[in-house]
C-alpha atoms as a PDB file:
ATOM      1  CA  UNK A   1      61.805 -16.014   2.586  1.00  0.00           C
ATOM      2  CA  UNK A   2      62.142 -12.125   2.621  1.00  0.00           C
ATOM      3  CA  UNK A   3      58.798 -10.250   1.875  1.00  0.00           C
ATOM      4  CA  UNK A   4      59.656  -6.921  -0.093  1.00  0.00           C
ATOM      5  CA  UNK A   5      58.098  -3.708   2.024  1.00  0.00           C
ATOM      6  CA  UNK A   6      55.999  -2.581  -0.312  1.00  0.00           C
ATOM      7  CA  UNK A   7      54.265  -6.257  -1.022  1.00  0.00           C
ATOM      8  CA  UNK A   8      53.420  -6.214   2.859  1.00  0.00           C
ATOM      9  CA  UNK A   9      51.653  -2.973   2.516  1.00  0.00           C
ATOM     10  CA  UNK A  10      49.736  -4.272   0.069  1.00  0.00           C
ATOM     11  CA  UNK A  11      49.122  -7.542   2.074  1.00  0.00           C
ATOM     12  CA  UNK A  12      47.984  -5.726   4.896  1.00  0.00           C
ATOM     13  CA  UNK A  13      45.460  -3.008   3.091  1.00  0.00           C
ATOM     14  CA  UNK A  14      43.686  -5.721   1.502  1.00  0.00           C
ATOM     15  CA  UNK A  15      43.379  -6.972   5.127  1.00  0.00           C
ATOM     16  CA  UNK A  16      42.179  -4.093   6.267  1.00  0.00           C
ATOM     17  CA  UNK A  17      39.660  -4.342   2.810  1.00  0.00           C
ATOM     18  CA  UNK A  18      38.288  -7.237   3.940  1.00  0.00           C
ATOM     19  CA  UNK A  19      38.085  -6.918   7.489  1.00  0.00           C
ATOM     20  CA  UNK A  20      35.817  -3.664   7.011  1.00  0.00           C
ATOM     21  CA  UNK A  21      33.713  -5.017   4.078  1.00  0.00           C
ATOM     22  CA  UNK A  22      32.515  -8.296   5.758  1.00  0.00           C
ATOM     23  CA  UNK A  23      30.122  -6.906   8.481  1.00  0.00           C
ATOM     24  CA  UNK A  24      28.863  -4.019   5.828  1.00  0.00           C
ATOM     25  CA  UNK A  25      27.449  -7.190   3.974  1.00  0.00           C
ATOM     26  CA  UNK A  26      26.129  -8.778   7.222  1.00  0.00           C
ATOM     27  CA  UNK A  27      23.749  -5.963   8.179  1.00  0.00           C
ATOM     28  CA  UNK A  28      22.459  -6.085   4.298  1.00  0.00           C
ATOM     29  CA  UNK A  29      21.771  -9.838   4.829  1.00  0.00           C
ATOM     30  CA  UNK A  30      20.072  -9.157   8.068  1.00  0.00           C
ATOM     31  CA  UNK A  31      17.925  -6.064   6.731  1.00  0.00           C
ATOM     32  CA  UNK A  32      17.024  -7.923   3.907  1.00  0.00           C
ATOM     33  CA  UNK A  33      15.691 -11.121   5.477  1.00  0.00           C
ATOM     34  CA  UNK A  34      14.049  -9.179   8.621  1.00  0.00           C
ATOM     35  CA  UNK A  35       9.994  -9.554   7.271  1.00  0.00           C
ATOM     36  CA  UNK A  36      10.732 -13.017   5.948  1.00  0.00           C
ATOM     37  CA  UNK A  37      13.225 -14.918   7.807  1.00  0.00           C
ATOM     38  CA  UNK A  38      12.155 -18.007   9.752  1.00  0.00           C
ATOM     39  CA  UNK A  39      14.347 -17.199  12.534  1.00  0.00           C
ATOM     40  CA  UNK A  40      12.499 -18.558  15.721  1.00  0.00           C
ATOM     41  CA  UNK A  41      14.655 -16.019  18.080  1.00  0.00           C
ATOM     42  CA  UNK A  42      13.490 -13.246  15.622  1.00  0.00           C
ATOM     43  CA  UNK A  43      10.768 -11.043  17.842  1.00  0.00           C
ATOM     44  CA  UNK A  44       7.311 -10.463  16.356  1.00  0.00           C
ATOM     45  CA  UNK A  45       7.767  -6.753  15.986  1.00  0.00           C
ATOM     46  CA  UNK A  46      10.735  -7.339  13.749  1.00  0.00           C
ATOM     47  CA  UNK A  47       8.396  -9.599  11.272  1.00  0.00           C
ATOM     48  CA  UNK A  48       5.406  -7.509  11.372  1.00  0.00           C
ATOM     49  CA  UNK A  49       6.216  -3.512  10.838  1.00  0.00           C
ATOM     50  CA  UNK A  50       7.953  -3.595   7.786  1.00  0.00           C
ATOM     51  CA  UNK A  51       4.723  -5.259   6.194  1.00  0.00           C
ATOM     52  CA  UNK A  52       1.484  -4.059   8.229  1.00  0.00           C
ATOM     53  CA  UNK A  53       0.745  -1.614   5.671  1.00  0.00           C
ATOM     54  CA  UNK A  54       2.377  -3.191   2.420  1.00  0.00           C
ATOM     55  CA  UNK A  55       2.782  -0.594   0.138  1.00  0.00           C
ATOM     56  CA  UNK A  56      -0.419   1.470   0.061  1.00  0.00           C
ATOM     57  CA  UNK A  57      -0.745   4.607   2.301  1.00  0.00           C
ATOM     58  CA  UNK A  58      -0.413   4.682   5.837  1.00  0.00           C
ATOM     59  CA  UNK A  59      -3.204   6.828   5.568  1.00  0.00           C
ATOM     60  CA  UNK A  60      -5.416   3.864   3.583  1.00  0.00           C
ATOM     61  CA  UNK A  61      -8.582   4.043   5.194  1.00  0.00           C
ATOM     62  CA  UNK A  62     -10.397   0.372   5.136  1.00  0.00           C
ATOM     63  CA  UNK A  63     -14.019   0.154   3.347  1.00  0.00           C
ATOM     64  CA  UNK A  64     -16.422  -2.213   2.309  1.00  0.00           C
ATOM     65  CA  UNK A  65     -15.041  -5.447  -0.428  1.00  0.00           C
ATOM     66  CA  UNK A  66     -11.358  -4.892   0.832  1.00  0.00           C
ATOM     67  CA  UNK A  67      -9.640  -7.953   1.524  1.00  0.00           C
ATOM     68  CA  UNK A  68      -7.767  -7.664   4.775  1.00  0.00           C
ATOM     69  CA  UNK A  69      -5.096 -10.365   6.075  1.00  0.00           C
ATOM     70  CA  UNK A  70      -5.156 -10.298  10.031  1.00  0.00           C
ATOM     71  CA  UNK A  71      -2.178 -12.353  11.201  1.00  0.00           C
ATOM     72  CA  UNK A  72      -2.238 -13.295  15.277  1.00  0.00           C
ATOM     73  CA  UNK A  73       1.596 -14.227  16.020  1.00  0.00           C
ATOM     74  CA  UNK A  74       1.818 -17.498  16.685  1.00  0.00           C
ATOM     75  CA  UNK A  75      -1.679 -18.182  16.255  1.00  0.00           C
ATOM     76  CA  UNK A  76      -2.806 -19.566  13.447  1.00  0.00           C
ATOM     77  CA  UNK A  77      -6.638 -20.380  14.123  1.00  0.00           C
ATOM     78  CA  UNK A  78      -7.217 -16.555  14.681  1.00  0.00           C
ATOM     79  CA  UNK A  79      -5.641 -15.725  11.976  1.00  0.00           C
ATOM     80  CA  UNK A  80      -7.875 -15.028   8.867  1.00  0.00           C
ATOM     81  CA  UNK A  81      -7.645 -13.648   5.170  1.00  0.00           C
ATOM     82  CA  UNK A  82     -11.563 -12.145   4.755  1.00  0.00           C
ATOM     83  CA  UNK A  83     -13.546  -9.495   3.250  1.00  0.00           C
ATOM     84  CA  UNK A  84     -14.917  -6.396   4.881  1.00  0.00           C
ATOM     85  CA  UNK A  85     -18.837  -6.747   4.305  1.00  0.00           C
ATOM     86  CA  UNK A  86     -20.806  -4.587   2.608  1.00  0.00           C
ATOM     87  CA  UNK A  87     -21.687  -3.100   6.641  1.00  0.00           C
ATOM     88  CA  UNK A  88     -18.365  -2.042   7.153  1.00  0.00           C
ATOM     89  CA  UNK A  89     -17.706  -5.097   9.584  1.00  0.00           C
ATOM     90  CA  UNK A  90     -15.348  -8.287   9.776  1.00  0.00           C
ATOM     91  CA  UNK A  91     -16.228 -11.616  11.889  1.00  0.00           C
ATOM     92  CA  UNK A  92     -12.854 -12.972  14.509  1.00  0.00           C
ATOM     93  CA  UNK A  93     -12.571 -15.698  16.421  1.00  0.00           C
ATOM     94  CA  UNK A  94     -13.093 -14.721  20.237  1.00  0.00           C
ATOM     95  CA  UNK A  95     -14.298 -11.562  19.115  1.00  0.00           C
ATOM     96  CA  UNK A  96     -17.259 -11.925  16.703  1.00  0.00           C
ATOM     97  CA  UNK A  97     -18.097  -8.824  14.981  1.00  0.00           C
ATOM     98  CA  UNK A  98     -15.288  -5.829  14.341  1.00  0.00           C
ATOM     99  CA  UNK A  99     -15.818  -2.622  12.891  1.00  0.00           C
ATOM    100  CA  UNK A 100     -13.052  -2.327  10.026  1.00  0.00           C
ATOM    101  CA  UNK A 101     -14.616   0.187   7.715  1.00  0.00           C
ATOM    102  CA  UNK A 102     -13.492   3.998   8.669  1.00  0.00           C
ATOM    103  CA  UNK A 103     -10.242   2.476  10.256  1.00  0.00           C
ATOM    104  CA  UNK A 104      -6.772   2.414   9.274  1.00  0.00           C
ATOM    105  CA  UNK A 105      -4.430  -0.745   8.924  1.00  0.00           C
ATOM    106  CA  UNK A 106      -2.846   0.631  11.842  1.00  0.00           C
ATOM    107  CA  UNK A 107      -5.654   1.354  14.115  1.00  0.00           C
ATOM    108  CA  UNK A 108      -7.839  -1.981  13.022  1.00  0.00           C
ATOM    109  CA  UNK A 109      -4.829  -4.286  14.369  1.00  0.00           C
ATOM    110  CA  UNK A 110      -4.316  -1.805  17.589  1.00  0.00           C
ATOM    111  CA  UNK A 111      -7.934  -2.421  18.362  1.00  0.00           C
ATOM    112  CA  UNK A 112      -7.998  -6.173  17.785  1.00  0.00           C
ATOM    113  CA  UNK A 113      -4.893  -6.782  19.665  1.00  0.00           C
ATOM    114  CA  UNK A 114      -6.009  -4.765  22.657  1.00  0.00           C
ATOM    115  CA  UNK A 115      -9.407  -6.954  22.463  1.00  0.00           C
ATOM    116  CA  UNK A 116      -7.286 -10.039  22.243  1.00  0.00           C
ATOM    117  CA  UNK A 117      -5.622  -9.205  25.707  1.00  0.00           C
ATOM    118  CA  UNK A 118      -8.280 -10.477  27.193  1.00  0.00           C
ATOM    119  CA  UNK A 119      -7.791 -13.874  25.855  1.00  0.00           C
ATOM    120  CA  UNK A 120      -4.198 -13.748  25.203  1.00  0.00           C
ATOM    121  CA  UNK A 121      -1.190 -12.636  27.340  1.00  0.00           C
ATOM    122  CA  UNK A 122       0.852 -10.927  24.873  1.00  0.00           C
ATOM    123  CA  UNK A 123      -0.784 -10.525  21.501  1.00  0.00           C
ATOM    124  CA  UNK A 124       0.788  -9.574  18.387  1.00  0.00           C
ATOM    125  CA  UNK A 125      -1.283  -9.021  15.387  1.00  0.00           C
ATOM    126  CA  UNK A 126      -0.840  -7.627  11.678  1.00  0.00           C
ATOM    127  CA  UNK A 127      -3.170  -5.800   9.637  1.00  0.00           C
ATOM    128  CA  UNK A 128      -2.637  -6.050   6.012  1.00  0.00           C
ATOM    129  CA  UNK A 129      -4.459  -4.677   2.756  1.00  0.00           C
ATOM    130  CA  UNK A 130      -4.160  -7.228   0.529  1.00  0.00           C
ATOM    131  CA  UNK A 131      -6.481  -5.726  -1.856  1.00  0.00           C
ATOM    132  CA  UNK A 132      -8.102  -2.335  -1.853  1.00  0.00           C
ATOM    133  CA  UNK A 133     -11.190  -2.977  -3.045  1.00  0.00           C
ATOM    134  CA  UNK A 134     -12.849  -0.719  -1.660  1.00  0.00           C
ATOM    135  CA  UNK A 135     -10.836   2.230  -3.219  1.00  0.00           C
ATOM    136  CA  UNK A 136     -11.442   2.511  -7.439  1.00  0.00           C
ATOM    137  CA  UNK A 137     -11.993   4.608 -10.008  1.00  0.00           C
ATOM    138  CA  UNK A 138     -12.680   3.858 -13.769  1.00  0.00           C
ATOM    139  CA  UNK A 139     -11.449   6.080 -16.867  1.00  0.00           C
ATOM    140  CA  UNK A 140     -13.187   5.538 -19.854  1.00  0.00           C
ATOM    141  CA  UNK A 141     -13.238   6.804 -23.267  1.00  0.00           C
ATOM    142  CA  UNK A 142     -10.492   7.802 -25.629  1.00  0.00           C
ATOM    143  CA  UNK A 143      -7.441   6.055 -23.465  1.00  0.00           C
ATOM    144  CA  UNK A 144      -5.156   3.522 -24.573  1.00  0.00           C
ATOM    145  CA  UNK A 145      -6.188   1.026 -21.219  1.00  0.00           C
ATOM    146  CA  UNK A 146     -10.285   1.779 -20.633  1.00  0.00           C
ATOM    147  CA  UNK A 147     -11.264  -0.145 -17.507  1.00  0.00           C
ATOM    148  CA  UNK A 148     -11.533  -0.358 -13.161  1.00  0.00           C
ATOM    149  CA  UNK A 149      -8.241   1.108 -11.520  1.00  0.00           C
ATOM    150  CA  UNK A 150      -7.614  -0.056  -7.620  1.00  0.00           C
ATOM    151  CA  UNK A 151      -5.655   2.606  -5.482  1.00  0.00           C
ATOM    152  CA  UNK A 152      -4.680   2.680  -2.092  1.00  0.00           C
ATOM    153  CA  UNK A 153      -2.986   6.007  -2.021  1.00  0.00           C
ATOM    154  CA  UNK A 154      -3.783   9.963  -3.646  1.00  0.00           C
ATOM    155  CA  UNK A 155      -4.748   9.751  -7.363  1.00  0.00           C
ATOM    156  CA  UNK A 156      -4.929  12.554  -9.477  1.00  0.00           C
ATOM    157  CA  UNK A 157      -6.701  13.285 -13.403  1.00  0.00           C
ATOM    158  CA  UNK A 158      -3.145  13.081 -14.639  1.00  0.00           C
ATOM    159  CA  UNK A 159      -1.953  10.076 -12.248  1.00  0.00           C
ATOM    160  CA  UNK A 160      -5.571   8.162 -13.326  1.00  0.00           C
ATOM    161  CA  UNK A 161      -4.678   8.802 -17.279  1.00  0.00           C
ATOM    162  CA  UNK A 162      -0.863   7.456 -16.974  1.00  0.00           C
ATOM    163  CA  UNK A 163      -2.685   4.247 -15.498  1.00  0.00           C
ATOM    164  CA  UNK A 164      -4.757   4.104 -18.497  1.00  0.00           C
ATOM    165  CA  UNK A 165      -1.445   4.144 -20.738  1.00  0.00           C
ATOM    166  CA  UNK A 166      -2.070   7.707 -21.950  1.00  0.00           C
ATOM    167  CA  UNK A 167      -4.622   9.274 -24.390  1.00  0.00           C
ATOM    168  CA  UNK A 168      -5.332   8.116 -27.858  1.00  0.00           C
ATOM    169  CA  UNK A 169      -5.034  10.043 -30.808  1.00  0.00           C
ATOM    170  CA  UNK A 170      -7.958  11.526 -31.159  1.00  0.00           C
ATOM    171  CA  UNK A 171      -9.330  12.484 -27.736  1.00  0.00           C
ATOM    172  CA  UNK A 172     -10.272  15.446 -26.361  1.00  0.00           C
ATOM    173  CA  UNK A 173      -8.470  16.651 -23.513  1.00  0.00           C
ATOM    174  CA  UNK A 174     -10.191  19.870 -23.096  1.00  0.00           C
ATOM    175  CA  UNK A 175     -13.666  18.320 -22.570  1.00  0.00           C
ATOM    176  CA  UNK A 176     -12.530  15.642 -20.422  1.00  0.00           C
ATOM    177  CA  UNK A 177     -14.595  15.355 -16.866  1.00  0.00           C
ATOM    178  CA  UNK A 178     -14.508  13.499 -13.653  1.00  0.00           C
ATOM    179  CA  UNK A 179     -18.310  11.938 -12.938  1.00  0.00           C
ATOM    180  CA  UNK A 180     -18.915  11.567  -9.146  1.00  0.00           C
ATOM    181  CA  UNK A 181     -21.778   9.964  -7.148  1.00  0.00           C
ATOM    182  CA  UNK A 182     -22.545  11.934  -4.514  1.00  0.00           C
ATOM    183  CA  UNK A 183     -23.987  10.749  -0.906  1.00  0.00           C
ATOM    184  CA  UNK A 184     -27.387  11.256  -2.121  1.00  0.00           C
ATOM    185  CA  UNK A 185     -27.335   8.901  -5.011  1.00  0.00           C
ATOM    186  CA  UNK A 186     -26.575  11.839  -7.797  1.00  0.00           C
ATOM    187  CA  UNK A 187     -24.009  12.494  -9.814  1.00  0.00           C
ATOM    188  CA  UNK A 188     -21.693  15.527 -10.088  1.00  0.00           C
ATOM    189  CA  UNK A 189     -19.793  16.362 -13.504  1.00  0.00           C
ATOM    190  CA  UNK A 190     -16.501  17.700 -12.489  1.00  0.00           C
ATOM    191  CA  UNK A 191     -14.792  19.592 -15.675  1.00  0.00           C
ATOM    192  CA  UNK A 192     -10.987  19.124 -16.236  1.00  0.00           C
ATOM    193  CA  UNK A 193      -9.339  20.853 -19.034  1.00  0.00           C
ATOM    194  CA  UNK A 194      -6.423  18.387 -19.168  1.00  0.00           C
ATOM    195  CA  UNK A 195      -4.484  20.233 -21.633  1.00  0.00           C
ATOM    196  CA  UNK A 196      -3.975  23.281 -19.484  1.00  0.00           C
ATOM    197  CA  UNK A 197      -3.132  20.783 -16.463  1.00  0.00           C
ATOM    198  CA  UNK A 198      -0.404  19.296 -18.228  1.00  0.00           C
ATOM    199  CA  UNK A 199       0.941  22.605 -19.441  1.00  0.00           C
ATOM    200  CA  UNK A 200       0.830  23.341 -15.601  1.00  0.00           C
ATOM    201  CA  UNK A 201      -1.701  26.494 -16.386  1.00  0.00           C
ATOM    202  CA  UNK A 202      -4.759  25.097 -14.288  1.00  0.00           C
ATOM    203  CA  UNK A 203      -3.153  22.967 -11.021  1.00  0.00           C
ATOM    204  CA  UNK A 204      -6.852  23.081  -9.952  1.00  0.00           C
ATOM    205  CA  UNK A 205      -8.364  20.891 -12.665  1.00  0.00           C
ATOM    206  CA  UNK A 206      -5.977  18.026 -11.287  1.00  0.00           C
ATOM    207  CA  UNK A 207      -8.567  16.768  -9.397  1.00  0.00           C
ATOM    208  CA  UNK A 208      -7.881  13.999  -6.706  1.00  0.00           C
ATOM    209  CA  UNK A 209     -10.055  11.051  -7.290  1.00  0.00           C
ATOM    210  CA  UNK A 210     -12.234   9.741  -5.038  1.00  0.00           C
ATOM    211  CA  UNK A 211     -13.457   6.326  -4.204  1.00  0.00           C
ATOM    212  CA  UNK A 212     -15.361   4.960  -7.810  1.00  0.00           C
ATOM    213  CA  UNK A 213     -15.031   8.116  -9.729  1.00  0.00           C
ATOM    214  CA  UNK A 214     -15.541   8.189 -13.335  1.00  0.00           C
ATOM    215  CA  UNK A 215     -12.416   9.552 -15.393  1.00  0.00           C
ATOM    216  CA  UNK A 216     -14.488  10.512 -18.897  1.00  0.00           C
ATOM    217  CA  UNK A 217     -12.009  11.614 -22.088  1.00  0.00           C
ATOM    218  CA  UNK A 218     -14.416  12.082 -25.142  1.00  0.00           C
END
């Protein structure tokens, strides 16, 4: 059988096609499957980064009623899924009490692994967020969702009020005000004249919420 010249060509691009294509969809496989697969060759490192943070700020620093799952590779009675106690503190096995309030995921799972060395050769452990707690603020008033928002990154007056599905009809963006309890036990009435925010006139009225702040809209 004769092959015409320009059927070869075409024979041998697709070839070429296919040849280049197949490990481009490997390494999308692999990258995909690195914080989940069950691969027991796959290192710890490989499983833990992409997820020791989930997706709230790096920056996330840990407080009181935050849920924290603290994962000891290949050690399953160490590993626990608790609540940070109104003292800032969390209870481990082999290392009774831990300071996790004022800490980062990041530095809480530093600390307990370099703890853990004494017991363990070479211990891997994850710090995760599962739910910031700790970190809320509330917008009430003339909003389409009223109620208890949980952040774990920087929240603004306009971020807060797209959480809260916008403002209704009748509201008052020009009186609107952030109420904040201070150290002392008072509270601080923070104006924001959200129509000159949005019109970009007042950048400073964008206030960034802190930890249980009141969003008010009249």
């Amino acid at each position: 059988m004769r092959l015409h010249p320009h059927g070869l060509t075409l024979v041998i691009l697709l070839g070429t096609c296919v040849a280049f294509r197949t490990p481009l969809f490997g390494q999308v496989r692999v990258a995909a499957m690195d914080s989940t697969t069950s691969d027991p060759h796959a290192t710890p490192t490989s499983l833990a980064k992409p997820n020791s943070v989930l997706d709230i700020d790096a920056k996330y620093v840990i407080g009181p009623d935050d849920i924290l799952a603290i994962d000891v590779w290949h050690e399953q009675e160490l590993s626990r899924t608790l609540p940070v106690r109104l003292d800032g503190k969390i209870s481990l096995p082999l290392l009774g009490e831990v300071t996790a309030s004022g800490e980062t995921p990041l530095q809480l799972q530093d600390f307990i692994a370099e703890r853990l060395k004494e017991y363990l050769a070479h211990p891997h452990v994850t710090v995760i967020v599962q739910q910031p707690n700790s970190h809320s603020f509330n917008v009430v008033g003339e909003v389409q969702k009223p109620g208890a928002y949980v952040f774990g990154h920087r929240v603004s007056v306009v971020d807060a009020i797209a959480q809260a599905g916008g403002l209704r009809d009748f509201a008052k963006p020009k009186k609107m005000y952030v109420l904040r309890t201070m150290a002392d036990g008072s509270q601080q009435k923070l104006p924001v004249n959200y129509s000159d925010v949005i019109k970009g006139k007042s950048p400073s009225d964008n206030i960034v919420l802190e930890s249980h702040d009141t969003v008010v809209v009249p």
